[in-house]
N, C-alpha and C. Protein backbone atom coordinates (compact mmCIF):
# COMPACT_ATOMS: atom_id res chain seq x y z
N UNK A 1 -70.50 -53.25 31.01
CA UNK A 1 -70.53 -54.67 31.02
C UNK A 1 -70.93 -55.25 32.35
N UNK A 2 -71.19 -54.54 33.24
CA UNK A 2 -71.91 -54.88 34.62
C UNK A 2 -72.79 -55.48 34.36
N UNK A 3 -72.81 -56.92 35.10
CA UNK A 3 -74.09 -57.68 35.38
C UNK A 3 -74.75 -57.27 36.88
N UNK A 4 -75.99 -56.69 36.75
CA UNK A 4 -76.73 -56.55 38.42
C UNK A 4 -77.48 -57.73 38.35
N UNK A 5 -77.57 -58.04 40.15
CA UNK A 5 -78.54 -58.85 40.70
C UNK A 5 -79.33 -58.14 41.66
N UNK A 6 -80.05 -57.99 41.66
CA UNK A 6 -81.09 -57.11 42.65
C UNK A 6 -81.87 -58.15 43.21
N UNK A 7 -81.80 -58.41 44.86
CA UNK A 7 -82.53 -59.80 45.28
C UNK A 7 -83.34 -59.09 46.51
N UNK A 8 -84.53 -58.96 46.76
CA UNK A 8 -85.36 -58.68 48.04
C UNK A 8 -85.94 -59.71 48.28
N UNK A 9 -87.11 -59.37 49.44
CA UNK A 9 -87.89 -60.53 50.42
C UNK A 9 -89.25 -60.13 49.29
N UNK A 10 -89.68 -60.92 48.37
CA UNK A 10 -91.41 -60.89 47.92
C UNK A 10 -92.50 -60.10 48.94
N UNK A 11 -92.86 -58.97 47.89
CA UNK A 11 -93.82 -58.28 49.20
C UNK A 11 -93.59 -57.19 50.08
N UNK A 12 -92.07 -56.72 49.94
CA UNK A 12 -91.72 -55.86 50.95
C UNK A 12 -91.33 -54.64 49.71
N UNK A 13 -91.29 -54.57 48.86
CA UNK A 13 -91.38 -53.71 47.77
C UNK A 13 -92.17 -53.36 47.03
N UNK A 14 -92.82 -51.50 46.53
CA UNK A 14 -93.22 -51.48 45.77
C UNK A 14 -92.56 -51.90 44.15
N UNK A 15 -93.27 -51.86 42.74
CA UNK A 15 -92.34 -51.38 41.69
C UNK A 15 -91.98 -50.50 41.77
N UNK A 16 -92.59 -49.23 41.99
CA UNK A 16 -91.72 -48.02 42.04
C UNK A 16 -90.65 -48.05 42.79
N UNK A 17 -90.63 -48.72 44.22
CA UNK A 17 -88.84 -48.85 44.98
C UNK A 17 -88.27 -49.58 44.10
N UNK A 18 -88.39 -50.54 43.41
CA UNK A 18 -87.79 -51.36 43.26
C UNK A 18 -86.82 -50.97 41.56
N UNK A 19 -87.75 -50.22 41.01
CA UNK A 19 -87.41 -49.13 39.64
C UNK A 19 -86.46 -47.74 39.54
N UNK A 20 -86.82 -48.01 41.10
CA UNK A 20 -85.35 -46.47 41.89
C UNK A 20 -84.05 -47.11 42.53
N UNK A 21 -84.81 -48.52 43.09
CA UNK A 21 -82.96 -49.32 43.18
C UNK A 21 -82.07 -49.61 41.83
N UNK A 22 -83.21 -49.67 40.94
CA UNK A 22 -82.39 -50.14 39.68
C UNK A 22 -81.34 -48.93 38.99
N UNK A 23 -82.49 -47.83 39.07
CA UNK A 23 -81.76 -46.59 38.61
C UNK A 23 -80.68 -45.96 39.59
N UNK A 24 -80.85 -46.49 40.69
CA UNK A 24 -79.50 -45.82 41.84
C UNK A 24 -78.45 -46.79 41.67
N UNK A 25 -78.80 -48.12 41.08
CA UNK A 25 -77.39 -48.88 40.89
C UNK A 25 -77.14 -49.01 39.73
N UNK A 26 -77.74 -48.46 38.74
CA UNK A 26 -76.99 -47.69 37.14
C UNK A 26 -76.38 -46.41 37.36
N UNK A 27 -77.05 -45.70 38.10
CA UNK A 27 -76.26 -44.32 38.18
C UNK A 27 -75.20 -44.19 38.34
N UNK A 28 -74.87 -45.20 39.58
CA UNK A 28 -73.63 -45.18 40.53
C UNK A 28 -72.51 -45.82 39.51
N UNK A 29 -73.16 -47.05 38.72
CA UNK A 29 -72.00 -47.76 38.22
C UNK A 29 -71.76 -47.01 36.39
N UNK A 30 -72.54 -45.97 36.08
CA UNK A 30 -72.02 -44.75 35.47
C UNK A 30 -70.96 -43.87 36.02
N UNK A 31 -71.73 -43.53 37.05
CA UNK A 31 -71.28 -41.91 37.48
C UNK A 31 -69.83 -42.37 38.38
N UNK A 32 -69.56 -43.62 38.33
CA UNK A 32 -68.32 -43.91 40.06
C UNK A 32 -67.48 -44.87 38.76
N UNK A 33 -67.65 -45.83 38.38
CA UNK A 33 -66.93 -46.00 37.81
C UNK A 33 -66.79 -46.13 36.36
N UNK A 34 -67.50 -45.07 35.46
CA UNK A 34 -67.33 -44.46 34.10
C UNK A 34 -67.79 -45.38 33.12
N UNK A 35 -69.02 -46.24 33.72
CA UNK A 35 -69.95 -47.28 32.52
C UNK A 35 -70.33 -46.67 31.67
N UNK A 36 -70.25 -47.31 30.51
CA UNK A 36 -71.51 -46.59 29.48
C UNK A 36 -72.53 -46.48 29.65
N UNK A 37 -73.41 -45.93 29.91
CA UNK A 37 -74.83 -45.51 29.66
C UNK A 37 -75.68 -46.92 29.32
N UNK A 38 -75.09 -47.11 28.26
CA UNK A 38 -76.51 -47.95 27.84
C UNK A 38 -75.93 -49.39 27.59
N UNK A 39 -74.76 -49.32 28.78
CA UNK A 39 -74.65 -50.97 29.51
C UNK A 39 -75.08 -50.70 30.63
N UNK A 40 -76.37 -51.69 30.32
CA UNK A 40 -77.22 -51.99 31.35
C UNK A 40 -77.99 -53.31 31.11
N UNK A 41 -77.60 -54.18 32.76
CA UNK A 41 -78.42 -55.45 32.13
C UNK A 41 -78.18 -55.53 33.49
N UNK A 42 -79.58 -56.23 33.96
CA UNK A 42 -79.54 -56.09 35.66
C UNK A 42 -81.06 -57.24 35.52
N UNK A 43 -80.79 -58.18 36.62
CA UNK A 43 -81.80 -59.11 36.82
C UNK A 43 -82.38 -58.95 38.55
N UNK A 44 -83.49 -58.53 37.95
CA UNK A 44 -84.22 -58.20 39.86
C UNK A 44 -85.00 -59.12 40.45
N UNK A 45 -84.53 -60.15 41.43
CA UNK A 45 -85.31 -61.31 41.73
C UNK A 45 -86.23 -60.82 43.27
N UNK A 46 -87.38 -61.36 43.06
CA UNK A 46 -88.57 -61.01 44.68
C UNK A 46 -88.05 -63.08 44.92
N UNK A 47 -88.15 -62.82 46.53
CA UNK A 47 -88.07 -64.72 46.85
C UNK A 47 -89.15 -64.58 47.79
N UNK A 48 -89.62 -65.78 47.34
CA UNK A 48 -90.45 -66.13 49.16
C UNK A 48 -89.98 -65.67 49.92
N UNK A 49 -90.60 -65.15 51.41
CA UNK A 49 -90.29 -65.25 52.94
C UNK A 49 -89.23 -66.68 53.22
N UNK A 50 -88.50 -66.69 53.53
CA UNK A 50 -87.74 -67.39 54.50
C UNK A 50 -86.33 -67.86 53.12
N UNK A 51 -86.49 -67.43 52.01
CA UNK A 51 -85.71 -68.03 50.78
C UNK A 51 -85.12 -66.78 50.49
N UNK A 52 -84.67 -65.80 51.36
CA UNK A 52 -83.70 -64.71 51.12
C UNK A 52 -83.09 -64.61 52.69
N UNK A 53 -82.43 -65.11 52.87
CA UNK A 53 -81.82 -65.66 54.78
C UNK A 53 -80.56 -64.53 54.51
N UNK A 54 -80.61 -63.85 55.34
CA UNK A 54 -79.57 -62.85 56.29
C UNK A 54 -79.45 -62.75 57.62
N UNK A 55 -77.93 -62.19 58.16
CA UNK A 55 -78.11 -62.07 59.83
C UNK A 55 -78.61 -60.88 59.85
N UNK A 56 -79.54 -60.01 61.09
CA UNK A 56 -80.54 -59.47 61.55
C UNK A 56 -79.44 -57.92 62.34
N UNK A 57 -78.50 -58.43 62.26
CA UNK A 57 -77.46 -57.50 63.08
C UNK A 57 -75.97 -57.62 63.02
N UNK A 58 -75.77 -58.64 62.09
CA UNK A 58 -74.03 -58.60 61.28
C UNK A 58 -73.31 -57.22 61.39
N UNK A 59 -72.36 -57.45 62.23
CA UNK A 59 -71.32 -56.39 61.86
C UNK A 59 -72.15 -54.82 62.53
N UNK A 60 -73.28 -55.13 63.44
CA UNK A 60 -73.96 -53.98 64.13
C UNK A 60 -74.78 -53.20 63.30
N UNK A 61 -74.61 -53.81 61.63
CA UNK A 61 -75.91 -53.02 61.42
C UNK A 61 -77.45 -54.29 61.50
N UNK A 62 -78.35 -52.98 62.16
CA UNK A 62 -79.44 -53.51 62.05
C UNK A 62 -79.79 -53.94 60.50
N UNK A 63 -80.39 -54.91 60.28
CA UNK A 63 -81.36 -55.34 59.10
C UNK A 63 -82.93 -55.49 59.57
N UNK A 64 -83.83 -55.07 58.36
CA UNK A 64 -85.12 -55.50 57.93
C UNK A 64 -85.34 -56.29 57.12
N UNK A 65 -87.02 -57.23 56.88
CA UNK A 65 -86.79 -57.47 55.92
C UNK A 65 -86.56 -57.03 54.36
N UNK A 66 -86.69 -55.68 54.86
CA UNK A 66 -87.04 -54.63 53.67
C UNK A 66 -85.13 -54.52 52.84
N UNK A 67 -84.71 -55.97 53.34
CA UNK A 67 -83.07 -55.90 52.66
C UNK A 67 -83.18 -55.70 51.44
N UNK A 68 -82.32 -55.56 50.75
CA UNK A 68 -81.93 -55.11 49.14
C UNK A 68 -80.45 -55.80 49.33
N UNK A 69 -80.04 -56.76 48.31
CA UNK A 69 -78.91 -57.78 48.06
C UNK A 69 -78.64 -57.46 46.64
N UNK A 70 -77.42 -56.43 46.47
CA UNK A 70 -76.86 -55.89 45.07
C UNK A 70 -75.45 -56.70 45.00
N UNK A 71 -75.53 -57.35 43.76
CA UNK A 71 -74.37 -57.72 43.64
C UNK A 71 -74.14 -57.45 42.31
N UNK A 72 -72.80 -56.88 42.02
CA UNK A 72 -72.36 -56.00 40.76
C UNK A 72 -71.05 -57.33 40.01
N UNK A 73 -71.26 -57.51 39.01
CA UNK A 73 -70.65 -58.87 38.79
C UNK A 73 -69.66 -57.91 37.65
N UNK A 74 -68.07 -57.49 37.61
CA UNK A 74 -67.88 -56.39 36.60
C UNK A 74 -66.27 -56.51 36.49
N UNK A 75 -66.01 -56.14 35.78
CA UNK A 75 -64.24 -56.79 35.17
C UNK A 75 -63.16 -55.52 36.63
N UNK A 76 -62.47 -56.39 36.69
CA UNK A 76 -61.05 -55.93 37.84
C UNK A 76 -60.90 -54.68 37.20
N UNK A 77 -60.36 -53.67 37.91
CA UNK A 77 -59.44 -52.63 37.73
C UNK A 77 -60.40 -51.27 38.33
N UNK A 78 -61.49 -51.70 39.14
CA UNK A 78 -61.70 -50.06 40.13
C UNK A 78 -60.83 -50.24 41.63
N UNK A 79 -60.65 -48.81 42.00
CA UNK A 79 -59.75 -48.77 43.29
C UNK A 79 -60.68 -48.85 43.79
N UNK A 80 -60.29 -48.76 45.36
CA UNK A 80 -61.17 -49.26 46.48
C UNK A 80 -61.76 -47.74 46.83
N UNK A 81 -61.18 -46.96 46.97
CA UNK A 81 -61.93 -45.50 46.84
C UNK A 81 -62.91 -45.53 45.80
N UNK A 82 -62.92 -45.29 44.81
CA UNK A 82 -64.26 -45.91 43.71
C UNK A 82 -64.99 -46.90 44.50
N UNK A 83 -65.32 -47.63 45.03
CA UNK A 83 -65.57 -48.92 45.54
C UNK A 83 -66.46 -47.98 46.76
N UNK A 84 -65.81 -47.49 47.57
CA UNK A 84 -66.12 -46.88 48.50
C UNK A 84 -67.55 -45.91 48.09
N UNK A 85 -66.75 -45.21 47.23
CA UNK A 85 -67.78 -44.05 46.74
C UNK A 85 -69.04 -44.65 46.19
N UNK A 86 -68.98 -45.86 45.43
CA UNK A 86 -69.85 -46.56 44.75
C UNK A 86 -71.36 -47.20 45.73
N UNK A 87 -70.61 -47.30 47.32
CA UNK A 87 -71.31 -47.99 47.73
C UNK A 87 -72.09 -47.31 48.43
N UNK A 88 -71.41 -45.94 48.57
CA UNK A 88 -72.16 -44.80 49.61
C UNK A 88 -73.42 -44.00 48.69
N UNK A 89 -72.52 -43.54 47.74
CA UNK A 89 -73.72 -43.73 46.50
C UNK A 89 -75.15 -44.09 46.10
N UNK A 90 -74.90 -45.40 46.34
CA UNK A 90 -76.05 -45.99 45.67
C UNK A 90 -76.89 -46.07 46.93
N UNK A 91 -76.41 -46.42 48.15
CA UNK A 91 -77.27 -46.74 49.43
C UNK A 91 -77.65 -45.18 50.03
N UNK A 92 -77.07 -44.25 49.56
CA UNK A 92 -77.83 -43.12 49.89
C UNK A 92 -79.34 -42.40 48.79
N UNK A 93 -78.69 -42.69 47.86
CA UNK A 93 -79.53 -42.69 46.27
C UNK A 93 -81.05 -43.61 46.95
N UNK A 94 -80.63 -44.64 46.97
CA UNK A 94 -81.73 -45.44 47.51
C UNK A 94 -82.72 -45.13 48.62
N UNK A 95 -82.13 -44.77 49.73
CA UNK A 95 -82.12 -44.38 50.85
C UNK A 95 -83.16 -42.89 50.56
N UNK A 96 -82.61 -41.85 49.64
CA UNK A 96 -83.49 -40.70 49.63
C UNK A 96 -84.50 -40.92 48.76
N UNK A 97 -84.69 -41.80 47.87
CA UNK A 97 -85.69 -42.12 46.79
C UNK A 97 -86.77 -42.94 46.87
N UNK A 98 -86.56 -43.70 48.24
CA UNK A 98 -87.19 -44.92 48.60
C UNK A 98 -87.68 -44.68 49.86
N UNK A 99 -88.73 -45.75 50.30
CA UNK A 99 -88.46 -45.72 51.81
C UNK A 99 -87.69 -46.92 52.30
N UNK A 100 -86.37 -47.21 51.54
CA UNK A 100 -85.47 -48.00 52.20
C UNK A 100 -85.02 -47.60 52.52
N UNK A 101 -84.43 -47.86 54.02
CA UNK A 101 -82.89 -47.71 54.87
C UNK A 101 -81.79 -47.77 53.83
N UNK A 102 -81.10 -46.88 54.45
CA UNK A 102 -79.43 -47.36 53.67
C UNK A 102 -78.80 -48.54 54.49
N UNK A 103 -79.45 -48.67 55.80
CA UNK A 103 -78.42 -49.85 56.41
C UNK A 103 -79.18 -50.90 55.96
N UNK A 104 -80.36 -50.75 54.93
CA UNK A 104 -81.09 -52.09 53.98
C UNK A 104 -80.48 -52.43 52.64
N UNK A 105 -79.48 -52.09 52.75
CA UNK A 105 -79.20 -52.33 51.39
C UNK A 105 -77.48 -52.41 51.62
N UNK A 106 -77.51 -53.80 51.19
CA UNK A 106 -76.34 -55.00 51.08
C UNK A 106 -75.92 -54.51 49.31
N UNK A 107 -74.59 -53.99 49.47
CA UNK A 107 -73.66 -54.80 48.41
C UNK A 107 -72.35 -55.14 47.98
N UNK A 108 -72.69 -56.21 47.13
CA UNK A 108 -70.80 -56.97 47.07
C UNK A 108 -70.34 -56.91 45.48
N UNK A 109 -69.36 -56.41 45.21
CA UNK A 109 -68.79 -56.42 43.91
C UNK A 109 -68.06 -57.83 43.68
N UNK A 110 -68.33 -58.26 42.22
CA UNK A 110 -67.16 -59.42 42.03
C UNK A 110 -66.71 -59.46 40.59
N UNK A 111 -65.11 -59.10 41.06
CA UNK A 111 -64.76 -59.03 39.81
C UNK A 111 -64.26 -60.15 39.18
N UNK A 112 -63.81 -60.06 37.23
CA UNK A 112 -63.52 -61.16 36.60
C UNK A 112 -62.57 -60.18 35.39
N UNK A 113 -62.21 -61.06 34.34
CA UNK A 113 -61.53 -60.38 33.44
C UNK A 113 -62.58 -60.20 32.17
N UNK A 114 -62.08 -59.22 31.23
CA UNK A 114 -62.90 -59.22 30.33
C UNK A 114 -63.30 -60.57 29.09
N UNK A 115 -62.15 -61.51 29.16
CA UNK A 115 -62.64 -62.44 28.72
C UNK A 115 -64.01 -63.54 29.17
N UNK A 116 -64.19 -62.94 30.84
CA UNK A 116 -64.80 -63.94 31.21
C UNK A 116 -66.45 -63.65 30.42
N UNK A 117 -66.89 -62.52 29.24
CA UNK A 117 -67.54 -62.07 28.96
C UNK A 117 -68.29 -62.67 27.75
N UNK A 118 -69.50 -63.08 27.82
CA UNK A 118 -70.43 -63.15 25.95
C UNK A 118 -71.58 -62.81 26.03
N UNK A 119 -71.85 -61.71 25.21
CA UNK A 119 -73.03 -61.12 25.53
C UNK A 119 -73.60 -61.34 24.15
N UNK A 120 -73.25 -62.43 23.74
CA UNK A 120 -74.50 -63.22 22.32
C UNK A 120 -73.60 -63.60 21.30
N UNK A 121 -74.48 -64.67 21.43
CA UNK A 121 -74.03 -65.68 19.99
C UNK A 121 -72.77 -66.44 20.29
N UNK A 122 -72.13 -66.80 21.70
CA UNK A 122 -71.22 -67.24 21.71
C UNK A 122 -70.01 -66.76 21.39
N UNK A 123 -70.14 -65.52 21.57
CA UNK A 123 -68.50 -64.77 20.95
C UNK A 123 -67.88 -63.93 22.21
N UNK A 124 -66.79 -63.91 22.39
CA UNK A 124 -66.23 -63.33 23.64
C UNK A 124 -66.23 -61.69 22.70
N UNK A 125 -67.01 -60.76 23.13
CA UNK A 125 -67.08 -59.67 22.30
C UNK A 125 -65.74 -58.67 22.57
N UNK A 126 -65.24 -58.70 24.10
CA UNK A 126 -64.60 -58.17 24.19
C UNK A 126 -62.77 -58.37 23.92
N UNK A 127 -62.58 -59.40 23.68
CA UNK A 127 -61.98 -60.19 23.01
C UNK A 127 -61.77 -60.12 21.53
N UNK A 128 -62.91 -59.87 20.76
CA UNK A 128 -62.94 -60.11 19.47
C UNK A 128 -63.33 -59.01 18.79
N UNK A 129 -63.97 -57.69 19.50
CA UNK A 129 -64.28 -56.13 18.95
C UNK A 129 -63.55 -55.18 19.11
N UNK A 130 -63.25 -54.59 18.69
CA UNK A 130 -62.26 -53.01 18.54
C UNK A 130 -62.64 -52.65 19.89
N UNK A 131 -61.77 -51.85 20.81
CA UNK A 131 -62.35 -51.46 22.12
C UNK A 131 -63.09 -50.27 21.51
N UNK A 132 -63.19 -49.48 20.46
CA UNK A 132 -64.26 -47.87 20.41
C UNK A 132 -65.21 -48.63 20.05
N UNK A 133 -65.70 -49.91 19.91
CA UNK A 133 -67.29 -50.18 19.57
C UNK A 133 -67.92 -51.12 20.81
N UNK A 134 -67.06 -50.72 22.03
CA UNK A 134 -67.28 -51.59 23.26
C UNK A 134 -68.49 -50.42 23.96
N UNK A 135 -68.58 -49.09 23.29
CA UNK A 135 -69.48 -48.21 23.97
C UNK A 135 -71.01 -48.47 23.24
């Protein structure tokens, strides 16, 4: 039930990087914290130059524009070890698959409850379906 946002600078990506971030931040949110497979729904936005604004050296890591901005939008209940693992994960995944940096790639989890969920027709599915047909 993970919603991705995948946000870069227009231009600083091939498709092919940009088709290996997608698959390193499905993997991770399979393989780290036990998604189904074939929940997957991820929106990858390119912005103009100057309409994706970050600091350049926050917190001592260097940035490029070659940033990657993942934000995993996904119901409460992973530990912060999961969390951890999730993030090393995907920014190394990326990192060997790409020619992105791992210190290029930003991400923030935000969680909600499963009601906060409708994935069509106006029906809170998770709410209203047997949990064995939630796979």
């Amino acid at each position: 039930m993970p919603l991705i946002r995948i946000d870069v600078i227009e231009g600083q990506h091939s498709n092919a990087d940009l088709t290996e971030v997608s698959a390193a931040v499905h993997r991770g949110i399979v393989d780290v914290f036990g998604v189904p497979e074939r929940d997957q729904f991820q929106i990858i936005s390119e912005h103009r130059p100057g309409r994706l604004v970050y600091n350049k050296s926050y917190l001592g890591i260097e940035r490029t524009d070659r940033i990657v901005m993942v934000q995993v939008f996904f119901s409460t209940g992973r530990t912060d070890d999961q969390k951890k693992a999730f993030y090393a994960l995907v920014a190394k995944t990326i990192a060997d698959r790409t020619k992105i940096r791992a210190e290029d790639v930003m991400i923030s989890l935000i969680e909600n409850t499963r009601s906060d969920w409708s994935f069509g027709g106006g029906v809170a599915q998770y709410l209203t379906l047997p949990k064995e047909q939630w796979k």
